[in-house]
C-alpha atoms as a PDB file:
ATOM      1  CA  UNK A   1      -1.718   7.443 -10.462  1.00  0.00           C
ATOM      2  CA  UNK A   2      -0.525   8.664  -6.955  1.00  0.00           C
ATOM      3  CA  UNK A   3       2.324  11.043  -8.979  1.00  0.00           C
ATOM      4  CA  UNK A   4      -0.442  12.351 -10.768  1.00  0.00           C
ATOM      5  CA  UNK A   5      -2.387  13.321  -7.318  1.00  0.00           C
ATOM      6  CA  UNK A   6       0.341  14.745  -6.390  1.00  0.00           C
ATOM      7  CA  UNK A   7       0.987  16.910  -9.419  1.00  0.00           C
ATOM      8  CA  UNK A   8      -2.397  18.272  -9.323  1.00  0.00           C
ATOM      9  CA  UNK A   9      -2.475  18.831  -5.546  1.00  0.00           C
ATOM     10  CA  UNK A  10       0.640  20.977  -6.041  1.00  0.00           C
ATOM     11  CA  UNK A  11      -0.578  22.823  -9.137  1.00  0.00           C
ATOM     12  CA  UNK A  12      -4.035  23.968  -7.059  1.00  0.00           C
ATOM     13  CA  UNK A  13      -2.329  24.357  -3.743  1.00  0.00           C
ATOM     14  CA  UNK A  14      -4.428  23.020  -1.738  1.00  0.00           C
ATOM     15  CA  UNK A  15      -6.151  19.736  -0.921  1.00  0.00           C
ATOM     16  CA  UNK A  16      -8.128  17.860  -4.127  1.00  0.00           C
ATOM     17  CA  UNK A  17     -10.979  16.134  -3.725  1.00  0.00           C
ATOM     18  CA  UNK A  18     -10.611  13.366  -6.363  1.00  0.00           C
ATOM     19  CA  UNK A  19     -14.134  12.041  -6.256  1.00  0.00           C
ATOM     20  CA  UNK A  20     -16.086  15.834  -6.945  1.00  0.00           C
ATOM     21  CA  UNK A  21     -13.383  17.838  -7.953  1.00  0.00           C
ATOM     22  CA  UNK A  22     -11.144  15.996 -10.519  1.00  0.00           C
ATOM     23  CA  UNK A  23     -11.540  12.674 -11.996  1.00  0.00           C
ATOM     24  CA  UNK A  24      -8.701  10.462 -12.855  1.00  0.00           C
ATOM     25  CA  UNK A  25      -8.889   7.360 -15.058  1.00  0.00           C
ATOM     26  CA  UNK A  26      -6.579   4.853 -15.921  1.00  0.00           C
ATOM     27  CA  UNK A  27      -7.942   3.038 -19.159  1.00  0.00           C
ATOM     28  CA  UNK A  28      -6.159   0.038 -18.291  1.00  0.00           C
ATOM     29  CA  UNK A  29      -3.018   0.801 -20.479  1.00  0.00           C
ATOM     30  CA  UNK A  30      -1.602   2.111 -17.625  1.00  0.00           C
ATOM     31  CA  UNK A  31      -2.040   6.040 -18.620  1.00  0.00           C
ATOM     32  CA  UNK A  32      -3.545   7.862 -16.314  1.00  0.00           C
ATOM     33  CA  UNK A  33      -5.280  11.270 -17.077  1.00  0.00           C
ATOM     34  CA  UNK A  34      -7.539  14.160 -15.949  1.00  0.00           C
ATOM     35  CA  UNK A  35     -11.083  12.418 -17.024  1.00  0.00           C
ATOM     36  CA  UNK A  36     -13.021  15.478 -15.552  1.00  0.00           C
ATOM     37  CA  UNK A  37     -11.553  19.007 -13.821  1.00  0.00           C
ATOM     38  CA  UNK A  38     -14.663  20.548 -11.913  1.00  0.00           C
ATOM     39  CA  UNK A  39     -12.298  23.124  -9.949  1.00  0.00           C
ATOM     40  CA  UNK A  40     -12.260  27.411 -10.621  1.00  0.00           C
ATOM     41  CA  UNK A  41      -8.445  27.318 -11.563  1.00  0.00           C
ATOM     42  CA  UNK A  42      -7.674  26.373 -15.127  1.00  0.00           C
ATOM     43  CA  UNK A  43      -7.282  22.745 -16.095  1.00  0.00           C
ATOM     44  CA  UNK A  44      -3.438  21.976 -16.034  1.00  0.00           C
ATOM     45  CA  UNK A  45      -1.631  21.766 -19.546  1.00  0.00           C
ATOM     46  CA  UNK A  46       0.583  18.722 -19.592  1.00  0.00           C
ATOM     47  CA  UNK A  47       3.874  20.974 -19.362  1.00  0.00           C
ATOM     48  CA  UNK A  48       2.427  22.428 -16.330  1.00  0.00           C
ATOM     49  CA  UNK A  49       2.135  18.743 -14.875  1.00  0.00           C
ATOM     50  CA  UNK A  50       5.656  18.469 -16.268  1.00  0.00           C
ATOM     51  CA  UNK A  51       7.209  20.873 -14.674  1.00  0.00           C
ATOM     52  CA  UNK A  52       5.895  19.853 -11.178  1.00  0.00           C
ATOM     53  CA  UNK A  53       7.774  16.257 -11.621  1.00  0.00           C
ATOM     54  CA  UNK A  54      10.935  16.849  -9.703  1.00  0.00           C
ATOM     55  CA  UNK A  55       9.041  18.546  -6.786  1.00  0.00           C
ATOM     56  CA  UNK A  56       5.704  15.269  -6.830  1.00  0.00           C
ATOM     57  CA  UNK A  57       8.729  13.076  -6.968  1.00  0.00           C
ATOM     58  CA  UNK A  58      10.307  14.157  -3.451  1.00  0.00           C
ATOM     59  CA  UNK A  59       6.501  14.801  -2.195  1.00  0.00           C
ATOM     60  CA  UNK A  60       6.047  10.957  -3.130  1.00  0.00           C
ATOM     61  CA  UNK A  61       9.164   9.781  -1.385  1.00  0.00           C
ATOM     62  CA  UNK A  62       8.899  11.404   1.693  1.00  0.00           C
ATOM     63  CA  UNK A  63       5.675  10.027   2.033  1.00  0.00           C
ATOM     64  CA  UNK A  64       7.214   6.170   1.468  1.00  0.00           C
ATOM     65  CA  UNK A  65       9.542   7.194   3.832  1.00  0.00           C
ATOM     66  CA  UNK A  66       6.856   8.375   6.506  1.00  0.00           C
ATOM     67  CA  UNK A  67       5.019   5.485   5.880  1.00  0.00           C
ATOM     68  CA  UNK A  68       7.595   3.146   6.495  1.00  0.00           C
ATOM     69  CA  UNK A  69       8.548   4.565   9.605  1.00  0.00           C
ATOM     70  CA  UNK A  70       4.837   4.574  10.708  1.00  0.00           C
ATOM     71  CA  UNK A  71       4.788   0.882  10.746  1.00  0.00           C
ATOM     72  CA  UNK A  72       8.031   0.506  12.384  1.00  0.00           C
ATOM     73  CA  UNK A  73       7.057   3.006  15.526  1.00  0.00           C
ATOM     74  CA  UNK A  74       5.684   0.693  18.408  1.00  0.00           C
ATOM     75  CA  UNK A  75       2.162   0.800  19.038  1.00  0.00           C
ATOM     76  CA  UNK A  76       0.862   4.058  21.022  1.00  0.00           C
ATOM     77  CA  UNK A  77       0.002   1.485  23.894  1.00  0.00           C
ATOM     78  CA  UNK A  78       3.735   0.514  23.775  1.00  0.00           C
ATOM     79  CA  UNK A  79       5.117   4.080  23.401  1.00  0.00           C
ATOM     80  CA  UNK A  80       2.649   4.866  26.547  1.00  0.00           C
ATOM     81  CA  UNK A  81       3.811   2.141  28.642  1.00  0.00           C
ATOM     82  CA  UNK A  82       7.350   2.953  27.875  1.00  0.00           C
ATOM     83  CA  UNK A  83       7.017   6.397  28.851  1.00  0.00           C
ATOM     84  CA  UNK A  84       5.613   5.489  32.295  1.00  0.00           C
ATOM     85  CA  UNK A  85       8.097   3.161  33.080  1.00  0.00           C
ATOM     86  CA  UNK A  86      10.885   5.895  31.912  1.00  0.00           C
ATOM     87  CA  UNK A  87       9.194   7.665  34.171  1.00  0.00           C
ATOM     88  CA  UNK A  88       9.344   5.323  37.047  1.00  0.00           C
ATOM     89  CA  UNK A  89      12.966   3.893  36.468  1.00  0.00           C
ATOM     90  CA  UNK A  90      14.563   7.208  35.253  1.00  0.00           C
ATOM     91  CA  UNK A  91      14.993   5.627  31.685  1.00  0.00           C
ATOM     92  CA  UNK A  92      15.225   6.716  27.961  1.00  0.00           C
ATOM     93  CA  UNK A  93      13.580   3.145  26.120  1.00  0.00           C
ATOM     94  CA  UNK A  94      11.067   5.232  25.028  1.00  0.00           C
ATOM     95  CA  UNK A  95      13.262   8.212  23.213  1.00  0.00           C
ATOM     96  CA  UNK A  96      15.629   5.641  22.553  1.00  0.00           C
ATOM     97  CA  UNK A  97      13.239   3.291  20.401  1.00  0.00           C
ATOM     98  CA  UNK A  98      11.686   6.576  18.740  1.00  0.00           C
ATOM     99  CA  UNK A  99      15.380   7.766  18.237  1.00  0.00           C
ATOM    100  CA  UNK A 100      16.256   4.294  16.310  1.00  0.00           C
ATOM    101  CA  UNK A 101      13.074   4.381  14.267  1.00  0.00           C
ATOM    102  CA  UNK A 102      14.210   7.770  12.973  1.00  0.00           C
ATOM    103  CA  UNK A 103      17.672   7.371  12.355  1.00  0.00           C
ATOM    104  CA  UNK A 104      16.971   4.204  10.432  1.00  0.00           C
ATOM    105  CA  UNK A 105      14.609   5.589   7.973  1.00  0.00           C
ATOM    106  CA  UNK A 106      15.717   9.212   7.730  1.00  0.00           C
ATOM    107  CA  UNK A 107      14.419  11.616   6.131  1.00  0.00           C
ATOM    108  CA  UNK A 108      15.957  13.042   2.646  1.00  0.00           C
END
C-alpha cells in the first residue's frame, strides 16, 4: 500500500490526504487500489501509476533509510548533553556519534 501512496503523492504533487481525498482499499488479496479519488486533477490511469514506479521506489527507500537512522541517532537529551560537554572539554562525541550514524546508513 505505502508504494501506492507514494505513486499518487507524486502524480498530484503535493501532499494527499488519504482519509478525504483518496481512498485506498486492499480487499484482502493483497491488491491495493484507488477505492474513491475526491481530488480536482484527473484520477490516475494505471500506466500513469506505472510510470512513477522507478521514482516511488527510491522515494520508498530513502525513507527506510531515514527511518533507520532515526532510531539509531541518540536521544535529543543525549545529543544535548553531548554537545555541552563538547563544549566544556573541547570535544567532538557529539559530531562524532552523528558522523557514525550517517556514514553507517548512507544515503543512496
Amino acid at each position: 500500500m505505502k508504494n501506492l501512496e507514494i505513486k499518487i503523492k507524486l502524480y498530484v504533487g503535493s501532499k494527499v490526504d488519504f482519509i478525504k481525498d483518496v481512498k485506498l482499499q486492499d480487499d484482502g488479496d493483497g491488491v491495493v487500489y484507488i477505492k474513491e479519488w475526491n481530488l480536482d486533477k484527473p484520477k490516475p490511469t494505471q500506466e500513469q501509476l506505472d510510470a512513477l514506479e522507478t521514482e516511488a521506489q527510491a522515494e520508498e527507500d530513502l525513507q527506510t533509510i531515514l527511518n533507520t537512522r532515526a532510531t539509531a541517532y541518540p536521544s535529543i537529551q543525549e545529543q544535548l548533553d553531548m554537545q555541552y560537554w563538547d563544549k566544556v572539554n573541547g570535544t567532538t562525541n557529539w559530531e562524532d556519534a552523528i558522523a557514525k550514524v550517517k556514514a553507517d546508513i548512507a544515503k543512496p
